[in-house]
N, C-alpha and C. Protein backbone atom coordinates (compact mmCIF):
# COMPACT_ATOMS: atom_id res chain seq x y z
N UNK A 1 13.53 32.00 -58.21
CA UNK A 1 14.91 32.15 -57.80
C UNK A 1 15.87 31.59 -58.85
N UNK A 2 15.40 30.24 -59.64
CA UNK A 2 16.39 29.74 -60.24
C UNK A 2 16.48 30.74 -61.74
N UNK A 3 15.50 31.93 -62.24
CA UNK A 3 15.21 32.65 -63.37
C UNK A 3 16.45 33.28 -63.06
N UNK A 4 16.44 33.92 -61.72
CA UNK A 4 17.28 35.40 -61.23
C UNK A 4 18.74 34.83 -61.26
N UNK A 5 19.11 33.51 -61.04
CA UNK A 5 20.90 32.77 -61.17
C UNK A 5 20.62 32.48 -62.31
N UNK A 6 19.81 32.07 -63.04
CA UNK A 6 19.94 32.13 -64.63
C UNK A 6 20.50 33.09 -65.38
N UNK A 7 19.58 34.58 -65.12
CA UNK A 7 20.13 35.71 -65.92
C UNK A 7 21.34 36.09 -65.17
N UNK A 8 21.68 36.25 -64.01
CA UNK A 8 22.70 36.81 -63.50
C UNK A 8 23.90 36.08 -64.36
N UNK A 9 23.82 34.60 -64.27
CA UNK A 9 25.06 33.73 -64.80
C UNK A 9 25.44 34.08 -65.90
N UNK A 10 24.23 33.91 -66.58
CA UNK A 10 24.45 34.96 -68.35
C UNK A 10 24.88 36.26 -68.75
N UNK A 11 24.55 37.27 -67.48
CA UNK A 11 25.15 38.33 -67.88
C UNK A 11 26.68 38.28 -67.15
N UNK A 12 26.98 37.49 -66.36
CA UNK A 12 28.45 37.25 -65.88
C UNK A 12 29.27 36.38 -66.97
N UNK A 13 28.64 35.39 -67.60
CA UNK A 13 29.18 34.83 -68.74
C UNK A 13 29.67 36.20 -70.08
N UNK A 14 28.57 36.47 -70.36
CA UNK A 14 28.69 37.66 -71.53
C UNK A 14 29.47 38.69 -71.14
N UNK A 15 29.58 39.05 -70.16
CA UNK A 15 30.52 40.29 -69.39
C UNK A 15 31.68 39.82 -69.95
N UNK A 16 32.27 38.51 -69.76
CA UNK A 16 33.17 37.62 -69.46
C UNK A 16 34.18 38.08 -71.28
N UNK A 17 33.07 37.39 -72.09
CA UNK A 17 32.76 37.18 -73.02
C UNK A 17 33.42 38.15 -73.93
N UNK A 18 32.65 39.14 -73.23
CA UNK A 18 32.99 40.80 -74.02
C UNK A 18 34.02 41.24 -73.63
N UNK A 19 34.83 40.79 -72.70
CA UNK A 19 35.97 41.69 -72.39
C UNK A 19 36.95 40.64 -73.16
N UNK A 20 37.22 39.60 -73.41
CA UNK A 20 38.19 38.92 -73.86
C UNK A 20 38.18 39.04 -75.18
N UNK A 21 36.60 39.60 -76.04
CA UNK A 21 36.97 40.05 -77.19
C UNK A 21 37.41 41.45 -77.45
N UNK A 22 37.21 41.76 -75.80
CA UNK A 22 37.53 43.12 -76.44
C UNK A 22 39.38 43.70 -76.03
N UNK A 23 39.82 42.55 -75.57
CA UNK A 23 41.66 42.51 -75.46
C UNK A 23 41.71 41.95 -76.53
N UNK A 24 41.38 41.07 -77.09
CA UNK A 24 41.80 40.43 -77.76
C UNK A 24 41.48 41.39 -79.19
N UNK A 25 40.94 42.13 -79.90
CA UNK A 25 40.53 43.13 -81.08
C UNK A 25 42.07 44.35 -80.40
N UNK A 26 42.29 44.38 -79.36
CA UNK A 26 43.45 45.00 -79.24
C UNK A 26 44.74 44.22 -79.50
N UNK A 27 44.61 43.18 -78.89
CA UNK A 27 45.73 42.44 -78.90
C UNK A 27 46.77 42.15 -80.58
N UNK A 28 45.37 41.96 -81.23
CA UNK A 28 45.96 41.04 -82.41
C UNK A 28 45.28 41.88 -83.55
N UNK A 29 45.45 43.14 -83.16
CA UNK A 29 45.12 44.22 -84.15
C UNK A 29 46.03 44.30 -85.49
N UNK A 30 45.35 44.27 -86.74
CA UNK A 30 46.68 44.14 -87.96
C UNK A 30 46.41 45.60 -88.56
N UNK A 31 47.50 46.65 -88.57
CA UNK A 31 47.21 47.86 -89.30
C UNK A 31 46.95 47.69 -90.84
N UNK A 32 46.17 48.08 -91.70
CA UNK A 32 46.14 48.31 -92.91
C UNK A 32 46.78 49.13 -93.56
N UNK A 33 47.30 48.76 -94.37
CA UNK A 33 48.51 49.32 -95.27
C UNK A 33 47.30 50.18 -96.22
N UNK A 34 47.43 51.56 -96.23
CA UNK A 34 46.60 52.52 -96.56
C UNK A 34 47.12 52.80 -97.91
N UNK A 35 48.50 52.34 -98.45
CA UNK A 35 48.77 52.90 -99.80
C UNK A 35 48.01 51.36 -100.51
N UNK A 36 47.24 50.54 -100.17
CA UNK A 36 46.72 49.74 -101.65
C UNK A 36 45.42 50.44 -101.65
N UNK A 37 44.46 51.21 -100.64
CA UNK A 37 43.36 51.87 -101.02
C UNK A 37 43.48 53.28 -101.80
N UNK A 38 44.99 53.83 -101.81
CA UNK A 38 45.34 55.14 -102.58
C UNK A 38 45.56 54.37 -104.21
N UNK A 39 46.16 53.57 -104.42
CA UNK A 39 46.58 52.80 -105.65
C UNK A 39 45.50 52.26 -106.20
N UNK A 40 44.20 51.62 -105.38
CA UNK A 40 43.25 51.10 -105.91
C UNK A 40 42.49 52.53 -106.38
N UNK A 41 42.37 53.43 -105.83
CA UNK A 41 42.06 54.64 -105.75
C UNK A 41 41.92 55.21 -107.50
N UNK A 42 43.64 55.12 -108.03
CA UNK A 42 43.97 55.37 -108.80
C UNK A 42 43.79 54.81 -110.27
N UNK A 43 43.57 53.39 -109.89
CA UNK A 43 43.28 52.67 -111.44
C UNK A 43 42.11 52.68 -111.88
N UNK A 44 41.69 52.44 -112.85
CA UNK A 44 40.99 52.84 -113.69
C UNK A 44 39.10 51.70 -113.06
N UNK A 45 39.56 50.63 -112.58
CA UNK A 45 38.15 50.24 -111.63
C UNK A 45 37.51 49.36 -112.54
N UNK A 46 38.06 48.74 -114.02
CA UNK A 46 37.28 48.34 -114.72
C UNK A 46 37.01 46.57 -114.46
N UNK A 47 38.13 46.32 -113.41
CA UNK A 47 38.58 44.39 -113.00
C UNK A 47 38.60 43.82 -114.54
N UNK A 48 39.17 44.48 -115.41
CA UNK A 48 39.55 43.42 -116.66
C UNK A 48 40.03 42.48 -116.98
N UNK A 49 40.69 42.09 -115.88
CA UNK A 49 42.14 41.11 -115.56
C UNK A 49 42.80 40.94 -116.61
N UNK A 50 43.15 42.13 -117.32
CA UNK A 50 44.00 42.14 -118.17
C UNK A 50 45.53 42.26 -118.03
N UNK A 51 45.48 42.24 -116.55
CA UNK A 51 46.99 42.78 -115.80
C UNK A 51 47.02 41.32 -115.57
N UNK A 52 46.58 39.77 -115.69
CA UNK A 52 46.70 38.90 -115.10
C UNK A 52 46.19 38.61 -113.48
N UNK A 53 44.89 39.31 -112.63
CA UNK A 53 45.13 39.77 -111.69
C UNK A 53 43.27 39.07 -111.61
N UNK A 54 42.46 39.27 -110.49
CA UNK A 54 41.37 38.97 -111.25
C UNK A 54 40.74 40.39 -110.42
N UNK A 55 41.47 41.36 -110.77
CA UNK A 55 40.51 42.92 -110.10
C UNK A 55 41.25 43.69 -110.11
N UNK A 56 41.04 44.86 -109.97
CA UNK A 56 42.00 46.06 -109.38
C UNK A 56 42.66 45.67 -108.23
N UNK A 57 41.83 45.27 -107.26
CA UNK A 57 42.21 44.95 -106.06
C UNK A 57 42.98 44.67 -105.96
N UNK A 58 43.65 43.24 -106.64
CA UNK A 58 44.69 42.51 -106.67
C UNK A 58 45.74 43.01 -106.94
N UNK A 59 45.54 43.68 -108.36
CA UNK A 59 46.32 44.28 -108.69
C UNK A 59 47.08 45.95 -107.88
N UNK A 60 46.50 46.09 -107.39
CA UNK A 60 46.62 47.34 -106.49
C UNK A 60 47.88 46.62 -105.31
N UNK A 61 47.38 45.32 -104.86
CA UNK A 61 48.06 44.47 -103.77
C UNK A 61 49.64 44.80 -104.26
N UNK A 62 49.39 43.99 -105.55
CA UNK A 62 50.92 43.60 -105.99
C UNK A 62 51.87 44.43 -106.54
N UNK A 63 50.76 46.14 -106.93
CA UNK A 63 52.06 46.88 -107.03
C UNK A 63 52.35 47.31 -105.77
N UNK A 64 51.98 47.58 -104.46
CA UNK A 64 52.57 48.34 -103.36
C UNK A 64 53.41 47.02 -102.97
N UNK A 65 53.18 45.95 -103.26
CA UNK A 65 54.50 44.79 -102.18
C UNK A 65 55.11 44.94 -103.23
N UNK A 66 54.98 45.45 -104.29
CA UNK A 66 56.41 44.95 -105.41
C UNK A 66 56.61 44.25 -106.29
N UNK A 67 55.44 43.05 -106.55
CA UNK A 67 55.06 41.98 -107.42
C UNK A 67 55.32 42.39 -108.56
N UNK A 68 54.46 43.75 -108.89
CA UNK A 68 53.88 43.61 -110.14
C UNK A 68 54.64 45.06 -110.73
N UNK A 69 53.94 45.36 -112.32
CA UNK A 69 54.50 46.73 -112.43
C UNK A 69 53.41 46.90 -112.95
N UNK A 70 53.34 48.28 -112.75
CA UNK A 70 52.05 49.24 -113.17
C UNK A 70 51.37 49.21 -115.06
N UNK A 71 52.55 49.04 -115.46
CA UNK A 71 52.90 48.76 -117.27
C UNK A 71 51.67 47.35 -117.22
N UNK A 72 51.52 46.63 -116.64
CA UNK A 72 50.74 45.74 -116.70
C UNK A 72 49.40 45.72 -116.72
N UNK A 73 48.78 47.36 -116.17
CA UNK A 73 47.56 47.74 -116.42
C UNK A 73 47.13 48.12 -117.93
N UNK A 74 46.47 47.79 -118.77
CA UNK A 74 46.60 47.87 -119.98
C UNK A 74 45.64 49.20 -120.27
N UNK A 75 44.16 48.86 -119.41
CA UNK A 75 43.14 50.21 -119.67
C UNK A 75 43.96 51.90 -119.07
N UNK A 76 44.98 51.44 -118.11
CA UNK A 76 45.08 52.87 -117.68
C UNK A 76 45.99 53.65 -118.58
N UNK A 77 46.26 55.37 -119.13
CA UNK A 77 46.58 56.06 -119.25
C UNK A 77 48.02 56.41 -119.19
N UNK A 78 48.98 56.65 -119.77
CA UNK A 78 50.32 56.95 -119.32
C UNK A 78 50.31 58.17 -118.22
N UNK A 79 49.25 58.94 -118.30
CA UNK A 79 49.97 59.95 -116.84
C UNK A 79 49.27 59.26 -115.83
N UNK A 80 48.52 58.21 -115.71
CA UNK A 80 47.99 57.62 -114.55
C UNK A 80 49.28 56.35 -114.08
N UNK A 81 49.81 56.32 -115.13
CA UNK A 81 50.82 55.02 -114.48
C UNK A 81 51.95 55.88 -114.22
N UNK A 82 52.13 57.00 -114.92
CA UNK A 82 53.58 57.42 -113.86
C UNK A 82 53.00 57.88 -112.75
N UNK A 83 52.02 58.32 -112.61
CA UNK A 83 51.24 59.05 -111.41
C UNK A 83 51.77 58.15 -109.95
N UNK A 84 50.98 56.86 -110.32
CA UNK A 84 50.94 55.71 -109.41
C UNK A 84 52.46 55.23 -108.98
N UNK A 85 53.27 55.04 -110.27
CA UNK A 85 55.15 54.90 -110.04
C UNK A 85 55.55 56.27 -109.16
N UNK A 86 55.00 57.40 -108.85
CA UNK A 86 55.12 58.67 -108.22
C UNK A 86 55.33 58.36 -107.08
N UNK A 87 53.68 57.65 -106.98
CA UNK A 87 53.12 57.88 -105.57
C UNK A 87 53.84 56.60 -104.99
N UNK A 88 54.38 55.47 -105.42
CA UNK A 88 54.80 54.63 -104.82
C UNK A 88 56.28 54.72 -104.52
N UNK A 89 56.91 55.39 -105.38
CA UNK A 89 57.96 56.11 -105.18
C UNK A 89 58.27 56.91 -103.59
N UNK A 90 57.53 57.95 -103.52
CA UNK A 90 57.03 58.76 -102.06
C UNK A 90 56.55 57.66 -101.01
N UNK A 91 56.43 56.98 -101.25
CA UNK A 91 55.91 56.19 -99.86
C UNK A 91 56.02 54.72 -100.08
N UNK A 92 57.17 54.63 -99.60
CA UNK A 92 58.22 53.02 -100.29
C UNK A 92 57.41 52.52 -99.31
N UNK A 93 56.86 52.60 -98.40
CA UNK A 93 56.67 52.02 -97.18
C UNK A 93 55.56 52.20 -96.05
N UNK A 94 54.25 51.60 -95.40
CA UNK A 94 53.55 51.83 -94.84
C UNK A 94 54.18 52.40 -93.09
């Protein structure tokens, strides 16, 4: 008898459990800003940190908030940096 209030308690605990994570993955949901995976998209992928940055990644961050300027990528291409000034141009904003 005491096995059967054992598991029952546990699966009433975990029930419990699972639903408060599962308001809560709603609750405090943060959208991802989809233009630093188009921008990361775009650079060249080599993490040189030649932009001062220590990755694309970073660097991808700081041109969509505005930090940075694209001129600071040194490996990429002139039609890849107006490309990117284009595309950030078109979509000031998530």
């Amino acid at each position: 008898m005491e096995i059967i209030k054992s598991l029952l308690m546990m699966f009433v605990i975990g029930g419990l459990l699972g639903a408060a994570l599962g308001f809560a993955s709603k609750a405090f949901y943060v959208k991802e800003d989809t233009r630093v995976k188009e921008v990361l998209a775009m650079l060249p992928g080599y993490n040189c940190g030649g932009c001062g940055n220590p990755g694309c990644s970073g660097m991808a961050e700081k041109l969509v908030s505005g930090e940075a300027d694209v001129s600071l990528c040194k490996p990429s291409k002139a039609d890849v940096k107006e490309a990117i000034k284009k595309y950030l141009a078109e979509h000031p904003e998530a």
